[in-house]
C-alpha atoms as a PDB file:
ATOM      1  CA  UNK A   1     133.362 112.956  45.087  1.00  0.00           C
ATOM      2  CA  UNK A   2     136.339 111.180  43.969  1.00  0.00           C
ATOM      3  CA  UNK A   3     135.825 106.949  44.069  1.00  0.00           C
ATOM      4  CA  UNK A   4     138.849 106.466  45.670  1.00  0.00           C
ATOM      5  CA  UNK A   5     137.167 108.781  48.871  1.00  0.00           C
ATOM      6  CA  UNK A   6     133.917 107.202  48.222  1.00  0.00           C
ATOM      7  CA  UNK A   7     135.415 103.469  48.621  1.00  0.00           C
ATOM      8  CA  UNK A   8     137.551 105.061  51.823  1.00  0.00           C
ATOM      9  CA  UNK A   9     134.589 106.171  53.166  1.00  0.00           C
ATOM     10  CA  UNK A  10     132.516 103.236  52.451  1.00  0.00           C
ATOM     11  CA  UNK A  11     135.074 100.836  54.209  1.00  0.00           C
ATOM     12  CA  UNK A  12     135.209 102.745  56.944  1.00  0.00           C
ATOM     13  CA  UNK A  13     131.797 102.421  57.621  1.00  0.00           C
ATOM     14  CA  UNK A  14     132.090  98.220  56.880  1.00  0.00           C
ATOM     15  CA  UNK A  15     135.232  98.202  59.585  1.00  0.00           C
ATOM     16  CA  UNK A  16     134.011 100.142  62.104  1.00  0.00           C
ATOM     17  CA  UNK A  17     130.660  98.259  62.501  1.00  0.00           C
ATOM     18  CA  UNK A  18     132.121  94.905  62.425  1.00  0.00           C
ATOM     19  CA  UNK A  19     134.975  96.105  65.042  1.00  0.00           C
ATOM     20  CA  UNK A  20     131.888  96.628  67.530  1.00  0.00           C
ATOM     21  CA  UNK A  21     129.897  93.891  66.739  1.00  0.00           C
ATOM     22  CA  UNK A  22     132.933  91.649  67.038  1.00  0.00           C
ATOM     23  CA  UNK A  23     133.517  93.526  70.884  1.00  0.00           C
ATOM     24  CA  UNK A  24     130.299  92.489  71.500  1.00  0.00           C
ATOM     25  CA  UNK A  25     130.775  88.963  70.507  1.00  0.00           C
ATOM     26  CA  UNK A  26     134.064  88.528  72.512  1.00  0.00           C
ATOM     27  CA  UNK A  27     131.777  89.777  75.704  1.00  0.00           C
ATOM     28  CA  UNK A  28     128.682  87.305  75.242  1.00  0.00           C
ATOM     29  CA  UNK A  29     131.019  84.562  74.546  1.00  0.00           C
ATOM     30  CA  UNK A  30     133.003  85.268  77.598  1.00  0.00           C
ATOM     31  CA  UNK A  31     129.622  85.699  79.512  1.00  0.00           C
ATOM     32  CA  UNK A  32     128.187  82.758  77.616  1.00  0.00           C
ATOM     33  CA  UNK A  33     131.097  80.047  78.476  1.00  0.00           C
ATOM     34  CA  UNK A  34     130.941  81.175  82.418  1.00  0.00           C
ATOM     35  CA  UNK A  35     127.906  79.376  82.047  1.00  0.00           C
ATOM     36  CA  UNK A  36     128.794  76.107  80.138  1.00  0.00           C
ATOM     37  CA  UNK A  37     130.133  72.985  81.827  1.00  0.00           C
ATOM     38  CA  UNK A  38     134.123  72.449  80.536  1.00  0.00           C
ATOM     39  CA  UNK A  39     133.666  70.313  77.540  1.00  0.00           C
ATOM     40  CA  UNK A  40     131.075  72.833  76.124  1.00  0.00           C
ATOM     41  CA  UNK A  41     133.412  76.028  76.407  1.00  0.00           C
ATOM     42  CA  UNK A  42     135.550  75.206  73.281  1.00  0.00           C
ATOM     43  CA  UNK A  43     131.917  74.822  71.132  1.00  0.00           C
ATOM     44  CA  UNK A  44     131.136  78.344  72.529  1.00  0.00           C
ATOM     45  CA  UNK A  45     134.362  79.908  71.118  1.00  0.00           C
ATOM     46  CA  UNK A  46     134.214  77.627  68.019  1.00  0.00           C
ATOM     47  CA  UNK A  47     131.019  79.482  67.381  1.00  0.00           C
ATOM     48  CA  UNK A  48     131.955  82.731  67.944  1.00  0.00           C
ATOM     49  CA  UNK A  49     134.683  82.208  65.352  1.00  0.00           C
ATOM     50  CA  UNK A  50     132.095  80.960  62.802  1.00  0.00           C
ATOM     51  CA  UNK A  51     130.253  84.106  63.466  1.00  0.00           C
ATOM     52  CA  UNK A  52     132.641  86.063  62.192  1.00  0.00           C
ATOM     53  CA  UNK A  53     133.830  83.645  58.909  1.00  0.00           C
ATOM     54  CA  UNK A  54     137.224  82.839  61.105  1.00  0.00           C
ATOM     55  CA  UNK A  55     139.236  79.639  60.956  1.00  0.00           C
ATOM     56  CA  UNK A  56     142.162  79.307  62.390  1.00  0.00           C
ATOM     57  CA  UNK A  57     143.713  75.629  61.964  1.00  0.00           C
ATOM     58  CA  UNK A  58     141.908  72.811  63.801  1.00  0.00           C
ATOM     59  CA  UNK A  59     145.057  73.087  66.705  1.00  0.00           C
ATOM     60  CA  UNK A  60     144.844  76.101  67.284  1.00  0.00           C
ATOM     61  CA  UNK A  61     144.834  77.937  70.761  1.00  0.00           C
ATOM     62  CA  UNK A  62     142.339  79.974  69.359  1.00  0.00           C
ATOM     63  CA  UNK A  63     139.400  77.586  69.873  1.00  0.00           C
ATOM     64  CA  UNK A  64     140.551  77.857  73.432  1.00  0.00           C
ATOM     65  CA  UNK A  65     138.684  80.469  76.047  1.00  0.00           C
ATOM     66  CA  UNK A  66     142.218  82.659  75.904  1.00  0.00           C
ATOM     67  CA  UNK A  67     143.537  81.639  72.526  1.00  0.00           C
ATOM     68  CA  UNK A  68     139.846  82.391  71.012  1.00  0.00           C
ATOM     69  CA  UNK A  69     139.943  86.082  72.545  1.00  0.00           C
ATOM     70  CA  UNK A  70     142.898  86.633  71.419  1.00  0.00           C
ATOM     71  CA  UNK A  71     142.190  85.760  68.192  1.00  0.00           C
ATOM     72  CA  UNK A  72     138.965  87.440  67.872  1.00  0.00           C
ATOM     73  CA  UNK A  73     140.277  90.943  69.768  1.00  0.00           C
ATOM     74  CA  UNK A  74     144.127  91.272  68.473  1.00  0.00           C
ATOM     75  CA  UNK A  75     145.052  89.255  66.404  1.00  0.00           C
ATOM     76  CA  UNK A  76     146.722  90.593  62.731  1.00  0.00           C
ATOM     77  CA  UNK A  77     146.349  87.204  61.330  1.00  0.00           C
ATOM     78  CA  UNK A  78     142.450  87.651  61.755  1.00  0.00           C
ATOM     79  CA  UNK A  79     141.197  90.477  59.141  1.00  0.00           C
ATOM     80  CA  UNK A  80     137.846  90.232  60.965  1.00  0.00           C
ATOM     81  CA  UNK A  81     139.965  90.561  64.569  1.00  0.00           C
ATOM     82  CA  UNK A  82     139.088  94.064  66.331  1.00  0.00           C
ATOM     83  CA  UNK A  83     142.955  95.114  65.874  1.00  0.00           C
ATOM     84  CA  UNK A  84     142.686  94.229  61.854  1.00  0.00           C
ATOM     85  CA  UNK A  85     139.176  96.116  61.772  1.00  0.00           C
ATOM     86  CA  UNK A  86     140.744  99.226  63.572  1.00  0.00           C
ATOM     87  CA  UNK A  87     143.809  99.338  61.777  1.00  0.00           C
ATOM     88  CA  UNK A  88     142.127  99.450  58.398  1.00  0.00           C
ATOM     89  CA  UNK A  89     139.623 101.846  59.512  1.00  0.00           C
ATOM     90  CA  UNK A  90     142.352 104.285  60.653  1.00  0.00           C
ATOM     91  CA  UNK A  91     144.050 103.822  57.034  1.00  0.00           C
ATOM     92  CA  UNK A  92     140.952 104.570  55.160  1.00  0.00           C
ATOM     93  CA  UNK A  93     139.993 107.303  57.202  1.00  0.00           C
ATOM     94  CA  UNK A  94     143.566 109.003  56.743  1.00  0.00           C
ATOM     95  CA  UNK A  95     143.151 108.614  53.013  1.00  0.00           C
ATOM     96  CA  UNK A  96     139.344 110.269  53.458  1.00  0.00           C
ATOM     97  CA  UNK A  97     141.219 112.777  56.171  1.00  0.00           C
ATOM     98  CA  UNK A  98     139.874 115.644  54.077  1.00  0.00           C
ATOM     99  CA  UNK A  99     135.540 114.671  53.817  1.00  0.00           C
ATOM    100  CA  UNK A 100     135.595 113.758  57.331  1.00  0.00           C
ATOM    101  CA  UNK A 101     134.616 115.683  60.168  1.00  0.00           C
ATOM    102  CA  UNK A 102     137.184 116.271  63.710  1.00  0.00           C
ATOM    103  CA  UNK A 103     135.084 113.922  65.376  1.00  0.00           C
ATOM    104  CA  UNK A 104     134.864 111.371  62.749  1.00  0.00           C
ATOM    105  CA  UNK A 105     138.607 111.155  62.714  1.00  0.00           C
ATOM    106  CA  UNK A 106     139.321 111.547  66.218  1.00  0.00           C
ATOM    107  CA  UNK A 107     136.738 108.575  67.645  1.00  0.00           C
ATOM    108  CA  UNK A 108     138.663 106.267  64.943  1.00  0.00           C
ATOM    109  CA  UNK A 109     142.045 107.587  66.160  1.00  0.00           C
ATOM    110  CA  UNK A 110     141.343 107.183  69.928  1.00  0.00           C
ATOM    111  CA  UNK A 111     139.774 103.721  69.583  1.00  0.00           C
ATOM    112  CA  UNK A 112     142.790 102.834  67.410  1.00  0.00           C
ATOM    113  CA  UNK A 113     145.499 103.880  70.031  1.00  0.00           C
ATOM    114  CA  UNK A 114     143.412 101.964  72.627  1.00  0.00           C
ATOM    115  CA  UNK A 115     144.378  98.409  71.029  1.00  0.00           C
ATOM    116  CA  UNK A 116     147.537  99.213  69.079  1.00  0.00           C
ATOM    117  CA  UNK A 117     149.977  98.373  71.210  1.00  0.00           C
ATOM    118  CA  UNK A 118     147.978  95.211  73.283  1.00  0.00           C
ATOM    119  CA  UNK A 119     149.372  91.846  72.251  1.00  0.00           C
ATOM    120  CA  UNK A 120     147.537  90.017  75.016  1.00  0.00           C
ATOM    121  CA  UNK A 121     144.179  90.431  76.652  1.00  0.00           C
ATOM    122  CA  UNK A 122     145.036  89.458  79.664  1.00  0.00           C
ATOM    123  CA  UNK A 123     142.786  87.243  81.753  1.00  0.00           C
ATOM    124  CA  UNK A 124     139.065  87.364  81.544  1.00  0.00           C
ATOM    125  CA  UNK A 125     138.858  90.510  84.028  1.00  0.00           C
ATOM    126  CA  UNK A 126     141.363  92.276  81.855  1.00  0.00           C
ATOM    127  CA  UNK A 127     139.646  91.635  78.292  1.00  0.00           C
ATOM    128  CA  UNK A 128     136.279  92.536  79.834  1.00  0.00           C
ATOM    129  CA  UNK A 129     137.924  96.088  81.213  1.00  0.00           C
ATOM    130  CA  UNK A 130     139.312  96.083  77.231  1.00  0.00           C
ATOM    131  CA  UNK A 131     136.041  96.024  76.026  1.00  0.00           C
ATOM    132  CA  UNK A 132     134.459  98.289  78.101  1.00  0.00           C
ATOM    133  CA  UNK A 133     136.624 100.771  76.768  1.00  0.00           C
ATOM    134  CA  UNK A 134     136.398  99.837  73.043  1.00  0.00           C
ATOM    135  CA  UNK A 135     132.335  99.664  73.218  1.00  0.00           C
ATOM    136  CA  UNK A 136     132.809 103.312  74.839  1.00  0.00           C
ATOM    137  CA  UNK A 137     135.428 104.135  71.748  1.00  0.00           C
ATOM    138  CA  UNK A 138     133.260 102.931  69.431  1.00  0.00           C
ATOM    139  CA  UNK A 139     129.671 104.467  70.668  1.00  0.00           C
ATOM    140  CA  UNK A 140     131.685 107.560  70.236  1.00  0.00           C
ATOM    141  CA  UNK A 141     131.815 106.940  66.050  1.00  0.00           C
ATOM    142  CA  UNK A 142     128.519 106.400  66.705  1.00  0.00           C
ATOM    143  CA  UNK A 143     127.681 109.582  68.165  1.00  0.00           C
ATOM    144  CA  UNK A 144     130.110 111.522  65.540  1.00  0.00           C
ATOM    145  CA  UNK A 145     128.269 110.408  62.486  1.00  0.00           C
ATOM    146  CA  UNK A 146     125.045 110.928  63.771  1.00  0.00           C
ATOM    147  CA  UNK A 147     125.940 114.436  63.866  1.00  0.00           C
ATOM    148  CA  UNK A 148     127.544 114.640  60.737  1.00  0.00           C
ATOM    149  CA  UNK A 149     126.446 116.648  57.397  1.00  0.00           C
ATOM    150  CA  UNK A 150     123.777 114.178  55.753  1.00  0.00           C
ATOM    151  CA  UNK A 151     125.679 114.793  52.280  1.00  0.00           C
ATOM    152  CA  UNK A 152     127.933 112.142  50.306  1.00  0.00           C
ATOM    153  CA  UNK A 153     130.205 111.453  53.277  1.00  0.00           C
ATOM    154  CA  UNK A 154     127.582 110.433  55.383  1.00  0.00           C
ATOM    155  CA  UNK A 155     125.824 108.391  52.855  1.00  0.00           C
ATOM    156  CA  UNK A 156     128.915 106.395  52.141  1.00  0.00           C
ATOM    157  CA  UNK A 157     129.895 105.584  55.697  1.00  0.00           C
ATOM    158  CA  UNK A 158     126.699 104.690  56.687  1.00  0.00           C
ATOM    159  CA  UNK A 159     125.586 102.709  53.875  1.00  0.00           C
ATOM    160  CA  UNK A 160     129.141 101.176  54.469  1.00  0.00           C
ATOM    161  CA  UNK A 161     127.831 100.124  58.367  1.00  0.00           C
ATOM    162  CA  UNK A 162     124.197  99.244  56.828  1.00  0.00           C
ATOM    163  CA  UNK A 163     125.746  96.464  54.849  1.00  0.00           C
ATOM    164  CA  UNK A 164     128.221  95.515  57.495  1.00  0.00           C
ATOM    165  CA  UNK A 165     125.380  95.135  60.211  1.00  0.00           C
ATOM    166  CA  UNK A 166     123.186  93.139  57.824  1.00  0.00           C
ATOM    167  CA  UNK A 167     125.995  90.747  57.526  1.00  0.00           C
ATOM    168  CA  UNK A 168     126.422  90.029  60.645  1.00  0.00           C
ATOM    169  CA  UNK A 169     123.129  90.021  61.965  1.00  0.00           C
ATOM    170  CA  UNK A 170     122.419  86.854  59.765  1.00  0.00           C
ATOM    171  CA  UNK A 171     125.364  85.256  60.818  1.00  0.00           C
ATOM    172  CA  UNK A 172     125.120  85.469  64.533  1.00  0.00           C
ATOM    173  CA  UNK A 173     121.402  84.188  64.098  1.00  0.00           C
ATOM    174  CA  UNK A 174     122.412  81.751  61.644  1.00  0.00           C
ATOM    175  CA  UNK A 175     125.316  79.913  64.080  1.00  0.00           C
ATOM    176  CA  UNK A 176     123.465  80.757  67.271  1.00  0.00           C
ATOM    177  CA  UNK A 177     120.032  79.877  66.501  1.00  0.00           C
ATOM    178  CA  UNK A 178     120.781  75.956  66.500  1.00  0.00           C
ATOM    179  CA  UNK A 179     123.649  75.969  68.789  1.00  0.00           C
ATOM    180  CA  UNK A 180     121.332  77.264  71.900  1.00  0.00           C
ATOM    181  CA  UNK A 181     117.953  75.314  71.107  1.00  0.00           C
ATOM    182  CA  UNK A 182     118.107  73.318  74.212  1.00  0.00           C
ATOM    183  CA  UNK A 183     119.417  70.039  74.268  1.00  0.00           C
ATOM    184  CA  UNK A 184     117.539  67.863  76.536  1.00  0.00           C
ATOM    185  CA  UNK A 185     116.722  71.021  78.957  1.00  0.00           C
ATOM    186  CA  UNK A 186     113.309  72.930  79.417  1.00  0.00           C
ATOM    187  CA  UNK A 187     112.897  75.853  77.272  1.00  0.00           C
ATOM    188  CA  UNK A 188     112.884  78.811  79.494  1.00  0.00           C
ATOM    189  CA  UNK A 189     115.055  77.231  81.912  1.00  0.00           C
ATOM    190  CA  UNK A 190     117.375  79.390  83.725  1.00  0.00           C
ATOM    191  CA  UNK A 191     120.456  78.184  81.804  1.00  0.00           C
ATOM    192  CA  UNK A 192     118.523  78.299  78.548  1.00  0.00           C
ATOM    193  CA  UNK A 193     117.427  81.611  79.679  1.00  0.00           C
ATOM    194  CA  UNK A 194     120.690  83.339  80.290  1.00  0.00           C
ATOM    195  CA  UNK A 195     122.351  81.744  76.882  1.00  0.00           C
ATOM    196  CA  UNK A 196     119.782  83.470  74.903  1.00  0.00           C
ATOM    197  CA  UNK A 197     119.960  86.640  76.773  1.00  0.00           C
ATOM    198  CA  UNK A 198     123.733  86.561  75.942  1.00  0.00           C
ATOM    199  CA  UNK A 199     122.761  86.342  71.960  1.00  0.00           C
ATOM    200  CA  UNK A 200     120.661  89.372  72.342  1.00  0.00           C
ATOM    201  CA  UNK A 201     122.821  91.303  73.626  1.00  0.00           C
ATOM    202  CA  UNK A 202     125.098  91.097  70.847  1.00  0.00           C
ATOM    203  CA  UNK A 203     122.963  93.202  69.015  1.00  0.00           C
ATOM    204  CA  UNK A 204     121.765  95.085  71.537  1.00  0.00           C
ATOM    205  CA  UNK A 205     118.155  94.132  71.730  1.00  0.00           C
ATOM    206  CA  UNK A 206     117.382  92.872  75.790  1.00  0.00           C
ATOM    207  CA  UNK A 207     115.283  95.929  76.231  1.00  0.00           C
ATOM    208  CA  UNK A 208     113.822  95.607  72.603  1.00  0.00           C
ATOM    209  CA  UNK A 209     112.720  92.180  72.715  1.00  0.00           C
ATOM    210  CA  UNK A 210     110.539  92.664  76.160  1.00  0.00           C
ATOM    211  CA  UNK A 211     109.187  95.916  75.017  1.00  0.00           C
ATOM    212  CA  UNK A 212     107.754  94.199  71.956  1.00  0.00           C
ATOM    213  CA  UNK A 213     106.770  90.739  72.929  1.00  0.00           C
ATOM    214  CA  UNK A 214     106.335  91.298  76.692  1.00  0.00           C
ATOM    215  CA  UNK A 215     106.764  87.579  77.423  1.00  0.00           C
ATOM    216  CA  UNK A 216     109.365  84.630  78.117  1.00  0.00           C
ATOM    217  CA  UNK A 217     112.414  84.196  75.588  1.00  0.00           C
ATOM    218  CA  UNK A 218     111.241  81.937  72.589  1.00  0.00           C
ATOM    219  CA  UNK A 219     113.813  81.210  70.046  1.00  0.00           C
ATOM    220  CA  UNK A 220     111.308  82.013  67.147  1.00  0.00           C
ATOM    221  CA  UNK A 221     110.485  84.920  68.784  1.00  0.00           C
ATOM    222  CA  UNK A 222     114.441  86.199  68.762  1.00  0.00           C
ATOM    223  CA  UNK A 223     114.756  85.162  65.068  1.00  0.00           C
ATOM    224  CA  UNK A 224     111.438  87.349  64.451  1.00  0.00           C
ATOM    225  CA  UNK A 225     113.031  89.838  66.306  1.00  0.00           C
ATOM    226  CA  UNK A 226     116.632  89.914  64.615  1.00  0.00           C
ATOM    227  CA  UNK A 227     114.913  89.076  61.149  1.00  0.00           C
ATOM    228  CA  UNK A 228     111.593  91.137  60.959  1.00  0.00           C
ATOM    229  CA  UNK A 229     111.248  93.827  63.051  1.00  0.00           C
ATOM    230  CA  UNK A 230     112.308  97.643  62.007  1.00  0.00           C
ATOM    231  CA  UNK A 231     111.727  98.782  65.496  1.00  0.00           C
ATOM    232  CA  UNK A 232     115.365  97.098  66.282  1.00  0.00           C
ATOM    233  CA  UNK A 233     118.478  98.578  64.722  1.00  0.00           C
ATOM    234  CA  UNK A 234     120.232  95.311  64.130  1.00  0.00           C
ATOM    235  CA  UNK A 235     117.945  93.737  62.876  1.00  0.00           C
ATOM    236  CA  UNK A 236     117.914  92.671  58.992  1.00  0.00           C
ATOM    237  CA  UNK A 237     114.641  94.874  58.284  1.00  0.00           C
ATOM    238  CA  UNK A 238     116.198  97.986  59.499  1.00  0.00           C
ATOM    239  CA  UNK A 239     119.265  97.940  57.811  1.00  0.00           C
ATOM    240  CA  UNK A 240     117.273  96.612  54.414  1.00  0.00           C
ATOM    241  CA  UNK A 241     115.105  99.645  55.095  1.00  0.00           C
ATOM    242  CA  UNK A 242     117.908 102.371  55.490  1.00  0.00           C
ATOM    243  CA  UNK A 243     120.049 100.585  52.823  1.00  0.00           C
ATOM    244  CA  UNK A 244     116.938 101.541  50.230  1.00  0.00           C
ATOM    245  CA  UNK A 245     116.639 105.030  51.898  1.00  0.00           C
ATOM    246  CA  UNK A 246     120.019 105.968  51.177  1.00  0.00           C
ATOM    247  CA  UNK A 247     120.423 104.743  48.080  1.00  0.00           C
ATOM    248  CA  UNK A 248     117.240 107.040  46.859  1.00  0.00           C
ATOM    249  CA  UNK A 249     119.346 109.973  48.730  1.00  0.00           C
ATOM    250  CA  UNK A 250     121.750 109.277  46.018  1.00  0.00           C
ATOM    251  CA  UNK A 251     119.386 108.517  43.225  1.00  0.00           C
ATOM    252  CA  UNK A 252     117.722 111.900  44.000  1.00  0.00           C
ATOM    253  CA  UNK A 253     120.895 113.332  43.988  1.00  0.00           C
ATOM    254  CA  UNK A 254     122.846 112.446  40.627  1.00  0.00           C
ATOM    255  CA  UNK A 255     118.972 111.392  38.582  1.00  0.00           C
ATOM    256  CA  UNK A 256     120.511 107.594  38.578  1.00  0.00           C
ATOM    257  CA  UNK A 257     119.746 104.543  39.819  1.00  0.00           C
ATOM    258  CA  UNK A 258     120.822 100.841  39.515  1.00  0.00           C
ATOM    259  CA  UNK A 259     121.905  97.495  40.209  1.00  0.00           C
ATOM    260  CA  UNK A 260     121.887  98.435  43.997  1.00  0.00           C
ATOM    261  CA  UNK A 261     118.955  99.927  44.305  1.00  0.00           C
ATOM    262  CA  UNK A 262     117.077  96.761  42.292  1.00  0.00           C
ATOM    263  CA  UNK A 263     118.953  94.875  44.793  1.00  0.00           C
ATOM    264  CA  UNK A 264     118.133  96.280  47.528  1.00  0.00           C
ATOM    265  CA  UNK A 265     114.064  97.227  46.790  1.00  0.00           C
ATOM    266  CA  UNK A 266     113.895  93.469  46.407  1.00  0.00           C
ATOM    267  CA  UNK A 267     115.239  92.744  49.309  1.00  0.00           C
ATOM    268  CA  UNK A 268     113.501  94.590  51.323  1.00  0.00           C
ATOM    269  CA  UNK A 269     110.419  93.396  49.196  1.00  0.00           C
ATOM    270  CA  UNK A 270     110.799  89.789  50.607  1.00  0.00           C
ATOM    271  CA  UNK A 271     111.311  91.104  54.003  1.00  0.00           C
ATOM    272  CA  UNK A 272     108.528  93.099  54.360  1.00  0.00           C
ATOM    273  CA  UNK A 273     106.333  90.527  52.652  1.00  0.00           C
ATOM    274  CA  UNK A 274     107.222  87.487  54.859  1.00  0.00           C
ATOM    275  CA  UNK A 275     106.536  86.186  57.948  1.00  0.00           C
ATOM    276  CA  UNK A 276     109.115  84.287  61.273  1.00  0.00           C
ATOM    277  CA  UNK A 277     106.318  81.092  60.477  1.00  0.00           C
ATOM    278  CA  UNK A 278     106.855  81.097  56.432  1.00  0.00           C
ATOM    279  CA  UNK A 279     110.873  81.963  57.237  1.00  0.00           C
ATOM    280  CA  UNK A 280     110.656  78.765  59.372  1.00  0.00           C
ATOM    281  CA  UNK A 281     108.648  76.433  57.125  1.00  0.00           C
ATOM    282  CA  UNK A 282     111.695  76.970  54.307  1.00  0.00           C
ATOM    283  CA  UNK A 283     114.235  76.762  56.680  1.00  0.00           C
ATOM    284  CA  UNK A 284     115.936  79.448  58.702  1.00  0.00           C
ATOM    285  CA  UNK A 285     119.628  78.319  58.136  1.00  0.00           C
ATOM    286  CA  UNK A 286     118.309  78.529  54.278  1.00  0.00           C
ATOM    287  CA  UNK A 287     116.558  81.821  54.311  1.00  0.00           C
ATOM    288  CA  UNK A 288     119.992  83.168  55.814  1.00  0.00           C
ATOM    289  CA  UNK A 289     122.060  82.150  53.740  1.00  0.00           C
ATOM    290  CA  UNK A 290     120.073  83.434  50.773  1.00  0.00           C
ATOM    291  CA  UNK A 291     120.161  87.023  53.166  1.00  0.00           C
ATOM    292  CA  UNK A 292     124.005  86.642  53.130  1.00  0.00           C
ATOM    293  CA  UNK A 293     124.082  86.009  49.684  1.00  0.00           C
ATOM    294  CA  UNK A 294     122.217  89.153  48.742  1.00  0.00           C
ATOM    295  CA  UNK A 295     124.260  90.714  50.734  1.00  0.00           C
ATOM    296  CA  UNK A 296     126.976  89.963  48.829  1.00  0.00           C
ATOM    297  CA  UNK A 297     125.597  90.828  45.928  1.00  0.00           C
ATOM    298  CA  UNK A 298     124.408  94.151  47.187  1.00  0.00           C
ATOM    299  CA  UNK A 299     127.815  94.875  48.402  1.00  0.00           C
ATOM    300  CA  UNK A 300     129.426  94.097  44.925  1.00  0.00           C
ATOM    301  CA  UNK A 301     126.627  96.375  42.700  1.00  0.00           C
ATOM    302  CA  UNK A 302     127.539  99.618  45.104  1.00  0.00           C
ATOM    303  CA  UNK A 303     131.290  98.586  44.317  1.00  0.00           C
ATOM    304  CA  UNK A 304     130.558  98.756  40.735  1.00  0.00           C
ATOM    305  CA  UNK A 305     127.708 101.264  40.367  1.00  0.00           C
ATOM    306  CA  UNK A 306     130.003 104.044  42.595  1.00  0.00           C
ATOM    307  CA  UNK A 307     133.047 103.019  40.664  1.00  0.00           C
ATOM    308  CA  UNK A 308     134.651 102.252  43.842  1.00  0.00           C
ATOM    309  CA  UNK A 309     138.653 102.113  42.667  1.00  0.00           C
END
């Protein structure tokens, strides 16, 4: 496979996970700041933008409720903004038009066309019906690649998502985790209750986090969850895990390894070998940047061991 398809294919992969996880973020935010007295509604936003690495200038209506989904869903000046992600998606996927399946292309297309032409989200009613649709869109890529060929293609998109997901996994927890420790309230309170219910579904994990600890929401508990446990998709240990997987696809493949897979066996290494208490003792906000920062690097070896153009 040609670089130029493998980088396509790769970026595709990187856009269209962060395009869903920022839907999801614009509809716990929206859910989360129904629940915040006034003053606290521009801190929710303000850390939703953090989540994704956005900063728009200090005046900006986008650390408003309507300015920040704005911002967040369409706006072009915002490369992490739904609209951006899309877009770039669609352009990467033309480019890859011929390694991609119907399906592949069409769920890109379709979500695409949903947003293209929106320059507002409306009112909160209106952005909620918006992302309805565009979770709906994008469970439909989903659903595509998981039937897909497991060849090169694959490999690349998904490896593409893998490091995507990781990514923002660590920054959700890592801006959320100390922004909803409770403040002078009772943990398990209702209020505290409901804000962390809003953070796990982000990634998806309500159902997961019962199923597995089978008692009342404990902050450690959620980082454990998002940080340590396999059995949850999101979480940092299942996309370490694939990440390695795939990579050995590859390796098994051409006969050759490197940088990335080094990178990636010792990541997964640490995660495997350590523990929510040990995480906690060094410091979480600490132990996620180092994740991000890994990350990085991980991202930057498959650049350069795939001879991405």
């Amino acid at each position: 496979m040609l670089s130029r398809t493998a980088a396509n294919l790769y970026w595709i992969g990187r856009h269209m996970e962060r395009a869903e996880f920022t839907t999801r973020l614009i509809e716990a935010t929206i859910r989360l700041d129904s629940l915040l007295a006034q003053p606290k509604v521009e801190e929710a936003w303000k850390s939703a933008l953090a989540v994704v690495g956005s900063a728009p200038d200090p005046s900006s209506e986008a650390l408003g409720a309507f300015g920040g989904r704005r911002f967040l869903a369409l706006s072009l000046d915002n490369p992490s903004s739904v609209k951006s992600c899309l877009s770039a998606a669609r352009d990467n996927a033309r480019a890859a038009r011929n390694v991609l399946t119907q399906e592949i292309w069409e769920a890109i297309n379709r979500a695409w066309l949903l947003i293209r032409d929106r320059a507002s989200p409306g009112g909160t009613q209106s952005t909620l019906n918006m992302v309805e649709e565009l979770k709906a869109e994008t469970r439909g890529f989903e659903g595509a690649l998981a039937r897909m060929l497991r060849n090169e293609a694959y490999w690349f998109l998904r490896l593409g998502s893998l490091v995507e997901r990781g990514d923002n996994t660590a920054r959700l927890l890592d801006v959320k985790y100390f922004l909803l420790l409770p403040d002078g309230e009772q943990v398990g309170g209702l209020r505290d209750r409901d804000q962390w219910m809003t953070l796990l579904h982000v990634v998806s994990g309500r159902t997961a986090y019962r199923t597995i600890y089978r008692q009342a929401l404990q902050p450690w508990l959620i980082a454990d969850l998002l940080i340590f446990r396999k059995e949850l998709p999101r979480s940092l240990a299942a996309a370490a895990t694939e990440t390695v997987a795939i990579l050995a696809e590859f390796g098994d493949m051409s006969g050759l390894q490197g940088e990335a897979d080094r990178l990636a066996r010792r990541r997964l290494g640490r995660l495997e070998d350590g523990t929510i208490e040990e995480l906690l003792a060094e410091g979480l906000h600490e132990s996620l940047g180092r994740f991000m920062r890994e990350n990085a690097a991980l991202d930057a070896a498959i650049a350069n061991q795939f001879r991405f153009a």
